[in-house]
Protein backbone atom coordinates (compact mmCIF):
# COMPACT_ATOMS: atom_id res chain seq x y z
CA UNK A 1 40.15 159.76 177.60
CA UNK A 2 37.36 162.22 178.46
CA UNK A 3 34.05 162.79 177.55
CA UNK A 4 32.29 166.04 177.60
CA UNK A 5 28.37 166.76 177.12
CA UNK A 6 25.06 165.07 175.56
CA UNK A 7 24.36 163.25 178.92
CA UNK A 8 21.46 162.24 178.37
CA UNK A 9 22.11 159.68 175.33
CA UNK A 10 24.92 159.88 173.02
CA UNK A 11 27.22 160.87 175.81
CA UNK A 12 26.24 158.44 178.75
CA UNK A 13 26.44 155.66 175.99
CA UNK A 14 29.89 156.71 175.10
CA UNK A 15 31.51 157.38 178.62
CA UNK A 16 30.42 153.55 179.59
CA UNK A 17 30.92 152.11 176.31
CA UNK A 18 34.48 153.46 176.09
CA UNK A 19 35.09 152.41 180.20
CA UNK A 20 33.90 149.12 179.23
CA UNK A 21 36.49 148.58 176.70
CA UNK A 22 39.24 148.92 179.38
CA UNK A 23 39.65 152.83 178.90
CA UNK A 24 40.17 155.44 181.87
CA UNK A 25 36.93 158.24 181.43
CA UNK A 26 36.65 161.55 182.74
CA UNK A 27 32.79 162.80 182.07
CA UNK A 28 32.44 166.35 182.07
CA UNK A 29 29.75 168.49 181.95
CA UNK A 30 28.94 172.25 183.21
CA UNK A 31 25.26 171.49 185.10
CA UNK A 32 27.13 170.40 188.75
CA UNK A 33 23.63 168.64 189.54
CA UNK A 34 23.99 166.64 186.78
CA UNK A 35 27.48 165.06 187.42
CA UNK A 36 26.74 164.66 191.37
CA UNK A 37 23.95 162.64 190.14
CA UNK A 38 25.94 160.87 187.70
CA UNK A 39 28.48 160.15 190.21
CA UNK A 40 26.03 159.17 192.75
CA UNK A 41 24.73 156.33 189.99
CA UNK A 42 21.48 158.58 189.36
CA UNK A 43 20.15 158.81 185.64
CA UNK A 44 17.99 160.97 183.33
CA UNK A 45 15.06 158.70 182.40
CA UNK A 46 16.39 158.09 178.53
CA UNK A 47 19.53 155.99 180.14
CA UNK A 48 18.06 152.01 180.16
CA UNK A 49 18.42 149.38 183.08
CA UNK A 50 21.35 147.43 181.17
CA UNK A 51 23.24 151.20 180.91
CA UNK A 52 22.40 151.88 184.41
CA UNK A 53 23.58 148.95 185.95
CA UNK A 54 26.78 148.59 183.69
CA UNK A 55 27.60 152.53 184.88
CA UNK A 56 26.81 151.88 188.40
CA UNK A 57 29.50 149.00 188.11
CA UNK A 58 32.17 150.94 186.42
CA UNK A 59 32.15 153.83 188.96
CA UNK A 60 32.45 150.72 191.86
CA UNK A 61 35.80 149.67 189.87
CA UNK A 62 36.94 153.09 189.21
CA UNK A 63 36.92 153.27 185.40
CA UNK A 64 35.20 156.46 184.95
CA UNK A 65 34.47 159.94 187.17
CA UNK A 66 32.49 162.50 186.88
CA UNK A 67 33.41 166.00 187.28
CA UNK A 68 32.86 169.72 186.35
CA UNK A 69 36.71 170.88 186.32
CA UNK A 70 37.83 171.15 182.81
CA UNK A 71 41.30 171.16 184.20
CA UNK A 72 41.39 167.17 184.22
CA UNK A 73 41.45 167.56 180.54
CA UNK A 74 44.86 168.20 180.90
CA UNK A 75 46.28 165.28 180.01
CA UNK A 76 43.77 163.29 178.02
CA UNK A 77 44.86 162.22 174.71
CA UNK A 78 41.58 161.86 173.00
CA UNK A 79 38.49 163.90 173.90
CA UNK A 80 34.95 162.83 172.64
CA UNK A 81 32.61 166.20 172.04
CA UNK A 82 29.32 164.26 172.13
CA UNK A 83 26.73 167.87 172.80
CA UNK A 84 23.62 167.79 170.43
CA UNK A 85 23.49 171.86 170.12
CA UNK A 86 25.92 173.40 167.69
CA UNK A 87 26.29 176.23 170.39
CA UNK A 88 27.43 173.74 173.24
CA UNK A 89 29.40 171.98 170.76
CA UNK A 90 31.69 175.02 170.11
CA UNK A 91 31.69 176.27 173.71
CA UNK A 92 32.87 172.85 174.30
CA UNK A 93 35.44 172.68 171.72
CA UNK A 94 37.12 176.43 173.34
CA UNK A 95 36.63 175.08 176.80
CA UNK A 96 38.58 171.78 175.91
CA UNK A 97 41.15 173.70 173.58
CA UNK A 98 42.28 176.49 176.73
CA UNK A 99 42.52 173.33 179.34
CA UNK A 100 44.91 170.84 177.18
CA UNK A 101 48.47 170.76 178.02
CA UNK A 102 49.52 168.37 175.29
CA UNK A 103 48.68 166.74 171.60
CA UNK A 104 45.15 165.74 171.57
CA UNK A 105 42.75 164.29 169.20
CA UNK A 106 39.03 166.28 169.58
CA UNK A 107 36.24 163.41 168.04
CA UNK A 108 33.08 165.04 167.61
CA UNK A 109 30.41 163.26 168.01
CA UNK A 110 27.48 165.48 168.38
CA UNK A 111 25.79 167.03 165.66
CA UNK A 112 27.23 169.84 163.08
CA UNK A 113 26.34 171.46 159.42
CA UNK A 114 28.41 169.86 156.63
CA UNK A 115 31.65 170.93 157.10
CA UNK A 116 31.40 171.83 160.93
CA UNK A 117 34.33 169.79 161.15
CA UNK A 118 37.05 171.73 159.06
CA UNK A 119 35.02 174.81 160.64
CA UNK A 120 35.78 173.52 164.07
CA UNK A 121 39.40 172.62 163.43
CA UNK A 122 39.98 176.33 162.17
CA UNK A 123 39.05 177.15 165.84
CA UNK A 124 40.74 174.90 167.40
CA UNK A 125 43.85 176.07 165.81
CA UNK A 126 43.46 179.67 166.72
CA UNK A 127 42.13 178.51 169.97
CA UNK A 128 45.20 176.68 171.56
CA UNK A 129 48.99 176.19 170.95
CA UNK A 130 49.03 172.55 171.52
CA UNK A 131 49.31 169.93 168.55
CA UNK A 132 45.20 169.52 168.72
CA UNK A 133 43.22 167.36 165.88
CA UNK A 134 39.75 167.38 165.20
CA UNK A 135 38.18 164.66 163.65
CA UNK A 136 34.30 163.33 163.20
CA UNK A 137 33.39 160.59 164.68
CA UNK A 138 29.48 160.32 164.50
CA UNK A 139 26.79 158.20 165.99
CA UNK A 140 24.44 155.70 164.15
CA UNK A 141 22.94 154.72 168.01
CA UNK A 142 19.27 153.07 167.31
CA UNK A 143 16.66 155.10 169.42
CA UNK A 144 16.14 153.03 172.69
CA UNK A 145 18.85 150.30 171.75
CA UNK A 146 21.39 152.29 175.00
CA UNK A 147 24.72 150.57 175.14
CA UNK A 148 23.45 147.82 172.64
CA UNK A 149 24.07 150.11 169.77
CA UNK A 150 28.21 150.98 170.87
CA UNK A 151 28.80 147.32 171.61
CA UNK A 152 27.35 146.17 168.29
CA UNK A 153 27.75 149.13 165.78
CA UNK A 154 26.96 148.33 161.95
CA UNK A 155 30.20 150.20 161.32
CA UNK A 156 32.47 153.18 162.62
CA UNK A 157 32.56 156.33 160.46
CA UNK A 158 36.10 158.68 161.35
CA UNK A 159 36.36 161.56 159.16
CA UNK A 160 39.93 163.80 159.54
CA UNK A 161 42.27 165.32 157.58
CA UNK A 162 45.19 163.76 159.84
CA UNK A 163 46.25 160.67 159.42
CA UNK A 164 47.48 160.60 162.79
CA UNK A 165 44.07 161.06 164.37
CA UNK A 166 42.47 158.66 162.51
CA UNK A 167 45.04 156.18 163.38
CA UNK A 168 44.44 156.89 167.10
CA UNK A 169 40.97 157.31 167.32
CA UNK A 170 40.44 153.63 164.64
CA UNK A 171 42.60 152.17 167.71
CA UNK A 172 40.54 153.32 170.74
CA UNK A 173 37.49 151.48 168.98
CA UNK A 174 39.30 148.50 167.29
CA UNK A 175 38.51 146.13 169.97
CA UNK A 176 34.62 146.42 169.15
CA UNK A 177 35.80 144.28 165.87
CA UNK A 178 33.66 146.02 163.17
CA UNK A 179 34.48 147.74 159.94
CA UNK A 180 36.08 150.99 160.79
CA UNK A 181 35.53 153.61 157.80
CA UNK A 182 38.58 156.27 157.35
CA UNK A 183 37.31 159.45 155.32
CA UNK A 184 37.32 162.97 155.09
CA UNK A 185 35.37 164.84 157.75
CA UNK A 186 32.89 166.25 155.07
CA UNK A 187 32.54 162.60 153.68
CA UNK A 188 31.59 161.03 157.25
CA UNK A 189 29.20 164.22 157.88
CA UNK A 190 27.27 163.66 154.52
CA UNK A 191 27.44 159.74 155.21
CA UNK A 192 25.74 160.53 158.93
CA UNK A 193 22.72 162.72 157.35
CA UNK A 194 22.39 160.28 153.98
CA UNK A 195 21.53 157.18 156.33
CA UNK A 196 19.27 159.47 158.73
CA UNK A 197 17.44 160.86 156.08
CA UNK A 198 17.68 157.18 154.23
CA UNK A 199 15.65 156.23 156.79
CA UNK A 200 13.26 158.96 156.76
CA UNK A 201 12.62 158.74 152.67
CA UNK A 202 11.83 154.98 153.76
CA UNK A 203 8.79 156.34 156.32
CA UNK A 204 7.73 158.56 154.04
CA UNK A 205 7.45 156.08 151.40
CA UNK A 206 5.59 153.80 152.95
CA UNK A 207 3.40 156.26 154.48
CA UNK A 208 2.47 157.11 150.38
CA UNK A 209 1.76 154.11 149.64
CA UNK A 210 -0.57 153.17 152.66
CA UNK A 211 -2.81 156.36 151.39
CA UNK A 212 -2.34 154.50 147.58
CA UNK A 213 -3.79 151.37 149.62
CA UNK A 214 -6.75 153.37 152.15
CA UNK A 215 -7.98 154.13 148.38
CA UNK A 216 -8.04 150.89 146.65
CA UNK A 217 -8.95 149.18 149.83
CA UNK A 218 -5.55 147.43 149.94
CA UNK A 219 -4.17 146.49 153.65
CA UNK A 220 -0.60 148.43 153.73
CA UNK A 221 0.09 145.83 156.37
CA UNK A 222 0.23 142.78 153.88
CA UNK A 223 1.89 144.96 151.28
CA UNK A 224 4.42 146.65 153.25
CA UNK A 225 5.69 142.79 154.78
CA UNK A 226 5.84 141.64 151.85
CA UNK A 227 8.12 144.14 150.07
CA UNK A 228 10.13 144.36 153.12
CA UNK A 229 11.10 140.20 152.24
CA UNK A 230 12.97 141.33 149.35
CA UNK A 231 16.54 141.13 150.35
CA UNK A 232 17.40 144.65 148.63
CA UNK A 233 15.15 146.22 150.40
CA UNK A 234 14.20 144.70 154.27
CA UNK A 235 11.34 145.23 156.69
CA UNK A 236 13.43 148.23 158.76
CA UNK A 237 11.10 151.59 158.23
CA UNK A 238 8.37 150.27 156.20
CA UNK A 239 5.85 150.55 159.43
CA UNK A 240 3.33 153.10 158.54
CA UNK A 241 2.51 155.85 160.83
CA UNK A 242 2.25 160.24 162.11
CA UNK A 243 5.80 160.09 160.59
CA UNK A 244 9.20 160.26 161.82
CA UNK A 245 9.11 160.06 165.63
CA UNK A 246 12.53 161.01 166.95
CA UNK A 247 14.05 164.27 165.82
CA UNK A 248 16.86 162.63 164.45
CA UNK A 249 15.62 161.67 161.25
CA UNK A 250 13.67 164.96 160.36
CA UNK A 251 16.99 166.62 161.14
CA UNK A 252 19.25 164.98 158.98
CA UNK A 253 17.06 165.46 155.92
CA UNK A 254 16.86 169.34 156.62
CA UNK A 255 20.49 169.07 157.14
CA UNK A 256 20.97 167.41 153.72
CA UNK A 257 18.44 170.55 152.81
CA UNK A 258 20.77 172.92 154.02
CA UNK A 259 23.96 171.51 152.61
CA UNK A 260 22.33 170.86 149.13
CA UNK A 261 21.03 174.69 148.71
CA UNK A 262 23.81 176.53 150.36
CA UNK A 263 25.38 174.95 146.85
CA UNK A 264 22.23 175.99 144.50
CA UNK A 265 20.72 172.83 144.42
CA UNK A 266 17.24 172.34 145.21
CA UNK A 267 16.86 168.35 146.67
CA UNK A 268 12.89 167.55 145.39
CA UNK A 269 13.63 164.13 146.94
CA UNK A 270 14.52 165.09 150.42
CA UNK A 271 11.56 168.11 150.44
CA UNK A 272 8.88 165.48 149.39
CA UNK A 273 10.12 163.73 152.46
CA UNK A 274 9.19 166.07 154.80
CA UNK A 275 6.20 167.22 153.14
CA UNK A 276 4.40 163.48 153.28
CA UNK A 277 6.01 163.38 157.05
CA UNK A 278 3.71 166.61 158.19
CA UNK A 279 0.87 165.44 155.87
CA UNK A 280 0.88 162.55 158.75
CA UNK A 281 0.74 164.39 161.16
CA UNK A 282 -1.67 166.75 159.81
CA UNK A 283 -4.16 163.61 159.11
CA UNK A 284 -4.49 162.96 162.89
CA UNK A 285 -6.34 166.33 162.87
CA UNK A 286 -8.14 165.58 159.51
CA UNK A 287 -9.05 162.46 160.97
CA UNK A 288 -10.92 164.16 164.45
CA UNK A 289 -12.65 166.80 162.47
CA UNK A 290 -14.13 164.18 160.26
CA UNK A 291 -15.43 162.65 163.39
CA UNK A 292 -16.45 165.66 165.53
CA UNK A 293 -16.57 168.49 162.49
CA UNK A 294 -15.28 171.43 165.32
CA UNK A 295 -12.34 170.60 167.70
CA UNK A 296 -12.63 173.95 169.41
CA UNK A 297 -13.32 173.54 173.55
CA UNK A 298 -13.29 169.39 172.66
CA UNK A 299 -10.90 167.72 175.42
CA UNK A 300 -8.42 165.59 173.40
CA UNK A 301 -6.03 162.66 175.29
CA UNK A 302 -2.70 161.88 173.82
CA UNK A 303 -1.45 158.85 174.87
CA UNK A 304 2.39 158.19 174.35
CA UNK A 305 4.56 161.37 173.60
CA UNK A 306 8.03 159.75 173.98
CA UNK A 307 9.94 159.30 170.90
CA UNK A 308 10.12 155.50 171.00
CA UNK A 309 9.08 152.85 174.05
CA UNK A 310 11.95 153.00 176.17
CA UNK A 311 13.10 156.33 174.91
CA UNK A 312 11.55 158.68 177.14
CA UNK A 313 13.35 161.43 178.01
CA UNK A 314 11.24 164.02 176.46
CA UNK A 315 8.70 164.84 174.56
CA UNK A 316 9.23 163.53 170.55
CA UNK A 317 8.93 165.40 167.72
CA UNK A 318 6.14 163.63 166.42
CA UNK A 319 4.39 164.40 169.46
CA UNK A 320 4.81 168.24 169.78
CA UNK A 321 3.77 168.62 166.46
CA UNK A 322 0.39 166.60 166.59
CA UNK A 323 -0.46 168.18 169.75
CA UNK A 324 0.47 171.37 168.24
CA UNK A 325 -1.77 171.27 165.31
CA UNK A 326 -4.42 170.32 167.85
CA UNK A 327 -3.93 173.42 169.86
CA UNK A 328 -4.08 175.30 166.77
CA UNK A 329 -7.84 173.97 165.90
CA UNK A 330 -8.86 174.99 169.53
CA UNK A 331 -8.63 171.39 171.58
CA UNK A 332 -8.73 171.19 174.86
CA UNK A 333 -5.18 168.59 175.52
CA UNK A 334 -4.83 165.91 178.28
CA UNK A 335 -1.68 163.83 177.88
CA UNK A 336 -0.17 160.37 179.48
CA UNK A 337 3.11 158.66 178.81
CA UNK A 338 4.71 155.90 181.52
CA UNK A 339 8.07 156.97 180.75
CA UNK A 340 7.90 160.59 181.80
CA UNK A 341 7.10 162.47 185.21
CA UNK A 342 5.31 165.63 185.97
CA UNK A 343 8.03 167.55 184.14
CA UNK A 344 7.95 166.48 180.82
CA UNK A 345 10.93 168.28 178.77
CA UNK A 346 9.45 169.62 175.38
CA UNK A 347 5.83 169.08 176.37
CA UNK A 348 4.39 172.30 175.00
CA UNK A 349 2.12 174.76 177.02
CA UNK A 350 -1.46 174.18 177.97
CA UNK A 351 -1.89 170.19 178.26
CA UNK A 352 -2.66 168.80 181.25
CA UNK A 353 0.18 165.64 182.36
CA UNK A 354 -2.13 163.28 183.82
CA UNK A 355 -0.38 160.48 186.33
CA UNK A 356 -2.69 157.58 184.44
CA UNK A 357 -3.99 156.63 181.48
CA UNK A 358 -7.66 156.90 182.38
CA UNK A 359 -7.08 160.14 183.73
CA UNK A 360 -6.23 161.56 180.17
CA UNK A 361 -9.19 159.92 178.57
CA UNK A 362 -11.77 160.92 181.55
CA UNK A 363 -14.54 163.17 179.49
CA UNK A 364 -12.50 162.96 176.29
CA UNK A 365 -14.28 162.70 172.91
CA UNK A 366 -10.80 161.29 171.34
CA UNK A 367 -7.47 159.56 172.59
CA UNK A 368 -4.97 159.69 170.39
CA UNK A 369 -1.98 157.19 170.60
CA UNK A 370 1.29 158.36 168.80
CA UNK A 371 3.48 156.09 170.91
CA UNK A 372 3.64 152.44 171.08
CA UNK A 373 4.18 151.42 174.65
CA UNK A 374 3.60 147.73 175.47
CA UNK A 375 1.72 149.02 178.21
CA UNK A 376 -1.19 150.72 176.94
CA UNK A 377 -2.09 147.20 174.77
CA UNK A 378 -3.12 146.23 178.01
CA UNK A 379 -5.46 148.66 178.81
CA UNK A 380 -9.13 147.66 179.95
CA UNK A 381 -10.54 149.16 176.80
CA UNK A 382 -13.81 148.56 178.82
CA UNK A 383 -13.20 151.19 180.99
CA UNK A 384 -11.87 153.21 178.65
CA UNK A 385 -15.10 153.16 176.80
CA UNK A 386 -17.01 154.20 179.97
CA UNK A 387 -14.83 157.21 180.83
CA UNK A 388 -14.61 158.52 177.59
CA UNK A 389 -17.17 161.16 176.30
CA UNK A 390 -17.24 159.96 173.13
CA UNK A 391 -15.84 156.70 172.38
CA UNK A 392 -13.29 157.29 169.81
CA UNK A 393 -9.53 156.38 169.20
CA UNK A 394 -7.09 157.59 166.49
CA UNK A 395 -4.13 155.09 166.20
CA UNK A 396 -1.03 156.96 165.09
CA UNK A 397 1.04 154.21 165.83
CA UNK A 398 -0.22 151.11 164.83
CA UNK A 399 -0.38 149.80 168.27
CA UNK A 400 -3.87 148.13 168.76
CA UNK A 401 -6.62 146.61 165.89
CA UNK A 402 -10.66 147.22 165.84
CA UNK A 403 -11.11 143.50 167.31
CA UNK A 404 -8.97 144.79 170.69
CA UNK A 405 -10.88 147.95 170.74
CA UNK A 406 -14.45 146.63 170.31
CA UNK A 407 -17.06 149.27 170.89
CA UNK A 408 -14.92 152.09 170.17
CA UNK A 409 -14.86 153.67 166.90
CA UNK A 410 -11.30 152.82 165.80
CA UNK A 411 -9.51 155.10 162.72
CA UNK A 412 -5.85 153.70 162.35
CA UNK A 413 -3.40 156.49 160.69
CA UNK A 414 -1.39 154.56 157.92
CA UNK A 415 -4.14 151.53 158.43
C-alpha cells in the first residue's frame, strides 16, 4: 500500500492511520527534504504530538518508509492520491500509472471538481496498460483532530464504477468498524462538498442571526445554545465569528458553485453563503474605522492567523483575507501566532511576524484576534493596555469577554 502527497495533513494522517491498522506503507513524495525529514521522525508544524509520536513508533517497527523513487510503486495493490492541488493530483496519478507493474486500485483522496474522478480514470486508462481502477475515497478529517479523525471516522465514503475496487478498498478500512458508503464517484464527490459547504451555510447562518440579535439587543450567545439543544439541529457551527476559518469549507461551497452552473443552475443558497462569510470579515474593518475613522499609516496587531488552535501550518483563510482588507485601507500590520515560526506559509506581504504577543501590540491602536488559542486568554491584559497606543481590541473569535479585558475598549465580531 503506498501513499503519495498532501504531507502535511491528509497524507501524514493516512500513511500512519493505514500502518496502524497492520498495513505495509510506502510514503512518497517528490520534495527529497521532505521525506528525509519524514524518515528522520521530523514534522511540518500541522502534524500533532499523538501523530508524531505514533509515526515515530511505526518507522521503529518498520511499518512504513519514506522515499522519493516511484519505482516502489511497483507492486502496491492500492495507492492512496491524497495531494490538495488538482495539478499535483494528476501529475501524481501519471507518475503512479508509468511505475505500476500490476492491477491496482488508485483512491483519491485529495481534492477534485465533480467528476474529477471519471476524468481521472479516462487518464489512467490511456496512461498505463495495467488493469488500474480509480476510485474516490475522500476525507471528512476535523481541522486539528490529526489521527483522531481516521481512527474514529463518522463514516467512509468510496465512490467507483468497479465493483472490484470498492470491494478492495471497503476491506483495507473495514477494521476501523464504521459504516462504509459504496457509490458512484460523482455521488461521493457531491456528498464531500454538500457536508463542507453544510457546514459553512451553518456559520453563515448563525453569523445572520447574531447581526438580527446586535440590533434588538439580543445575546447570540444565549440564542445560538439554545437552538443548538434541539436534537435536529446540534451545537456544531453555530459559534459566531470573521467566518469560515479553514479553506476547506469556503472551497467546497464554490465547488458546489462550480458544479451547479457548469449545468445552468444558479445556487442562491450556496452564494448567500459566501456573501454573509466576507461581510464578516469585512466588519472587522467596519468595526476599526468606526473607532479610529482613517486606518491609513495606523499600526494594526493580528493575533492568531492559524486556521484553528492546533492547526498551524499556515496562514488561514480567514486570516489572509482580514489582513488583506486591512492592507487595502492603508494599515500598518504586525502579526503573532504560537503555532508558526518566522516563515509563516500564506502570510501575505508587508506584516511584520513578531516572536511575542506584546511585540505585535507594542504602539498599536488595535489588536485584532481571529484565532482562538488557549494561550492568548492568558495574556496580562495589563500590559497589554500599557503597550498599546490606543487601547482597543476587536474579537473575531469569540475568545475573551469585556470583564477579562477591563480597561480596554472591547468590540466582539458576532457578540
Amino acid at each position: 500500500m503506498a501513499v503519495i502527497g498532501g504531507l502535511e495533513h491528509a497524507g501524514l494522517i493516512c500513511a500512519a492511520g493505514l500502518a496502524e491498522m497492520g498495513h505495509q506503507v510506502l510514503v512518497l513524495d517528490r520534495d527529497p527534504r521532505l521525506i528525509a525529514d519524514l524518515q528522520d521522525g521530523r514534522f511540518p508544524p500541522a502534524a500533532g504530538a499523538g501523530l508524531i509520536q505514533l509515526w515515530r513508533g511505526l518507522l521503529a517497527a518498520g511499518c512504513l518508509s519514506c522515499t522519493t523513487d516511484a519505482g516502489g510503486l511497483a507492486e502496491r495493490r492500492v495507492v492512496f492520491l491524497c495531494q490538495e492541488d488538482w495539478d499535483a493530483l494528476q501529475s501524481s496519478l501519471l507518475t503512479t500509472c508509468s511505475a505500476l507493474s500490476g492491477p491496482a486500485v488508485l483512491a483519491l483522496m485529495g481534492a477534485m471538481p465533480v467528476g474529477g474522478t471519471d476524468r481521472l480514470a479516462a487518464t489512467a486508462a490511456s496512461a498505463t496498460k495495467a488493469m488500474v481502477d480509480v476510485l474516490a475515497c475522500p476525507v471528512f478529517f476535523r481541522s486539528g483532530s490529526g489521527i483522531e479523525g481516521f481512527r474514529r471516522p463518522d463514516r467512509i465514503v468510496l465512490g467507483s464504477r468497479s465493483a472490484q475496487a470498492l470491494a478492495t478498498v471497503r476491506e483495507v478500512f473495514a477494521p476501523l468498524g464504521v459504516p462504509i458508503v459504496a457509490t458512484t464517484p460523482v455521488n461521493a464527490e457531491l456528498i464531500a462538498y454538500a457536508t463542507g459547504a453544510h457546514l459553512a451555510l451553518r456559520t453563515s447562518f448563525v453569523n445572520e442571526l447574531a447581526a438580527i440579535c446586535r440590533r434588538w439587543d439580543g445575546n447570540i450567545g444565549e440564542v445560538a445554545r439554545a437552538v443548538g439543544m434541539d436534537h435536529r439541529i446540534g451545537r456544531h457551527f453555530l459559534e459566531p465569528g470573521v467566518g469560515f476559518a479553514s479553506p476547506g469549507p469556503e472551497a467546497d461551497v464554490w465547488a458546489l458553485v462550480a458544479a451547479a452552473q457548469a449545468k445552468g443552475w444558479r445556487p442562491a443558497l450556496l452564494e448567500a453563503t459566501l456573501a454573509v462569510n466576507e461581510r464578516q470579515r469585512r466588519l472587522v474593518v467596519e468595526e476599526l474605522e468606526q473607532a479610529l475613522l482613517d486606518l491609513r499609516g495606523r499600526r494594526i496587531a493580528v493575533l492568531g492567523l492559524a486556521a484553528q488552535p492546533g492547526r498551524a501550518d499556515r496562514c488561514g483563510t480567514h486570516a489572509r483575507r482580514v489582513i488583506a482588507l486591512l492592507q487595502e485601507a492603508g494599515a500598518c500590520l504586525a502579526a503573532h501566532d504560537p503555532g508558526l515560526g518566522p516563515d509563516c506559509p500564506g502570510l501575505p506581504a508587508g506584516v511584520e511576524l513578531t516572536s511575542t504577543p506584546l511585540a505585535a501590540v507594542a504602539k498599536a491602536e488595535a489588536a485584532v484576534f481571529l484565532t482562538a488559542w488557549p494561550q492568548y486568554r492568558q495574556l496580562d491584559f495589563c500590559q497589554i493596555k500599557t503597550a498599546m497606543a490606543r487601547p482597543l481590541i476587536i474579537d473575531g473569535c469569540r475568545l475573551l469577554t469585556p470583564a477579562r479585558v477591563a480597561g480596554i475598549e472591547y468590540r466582539g465580531i458576532g457578540v
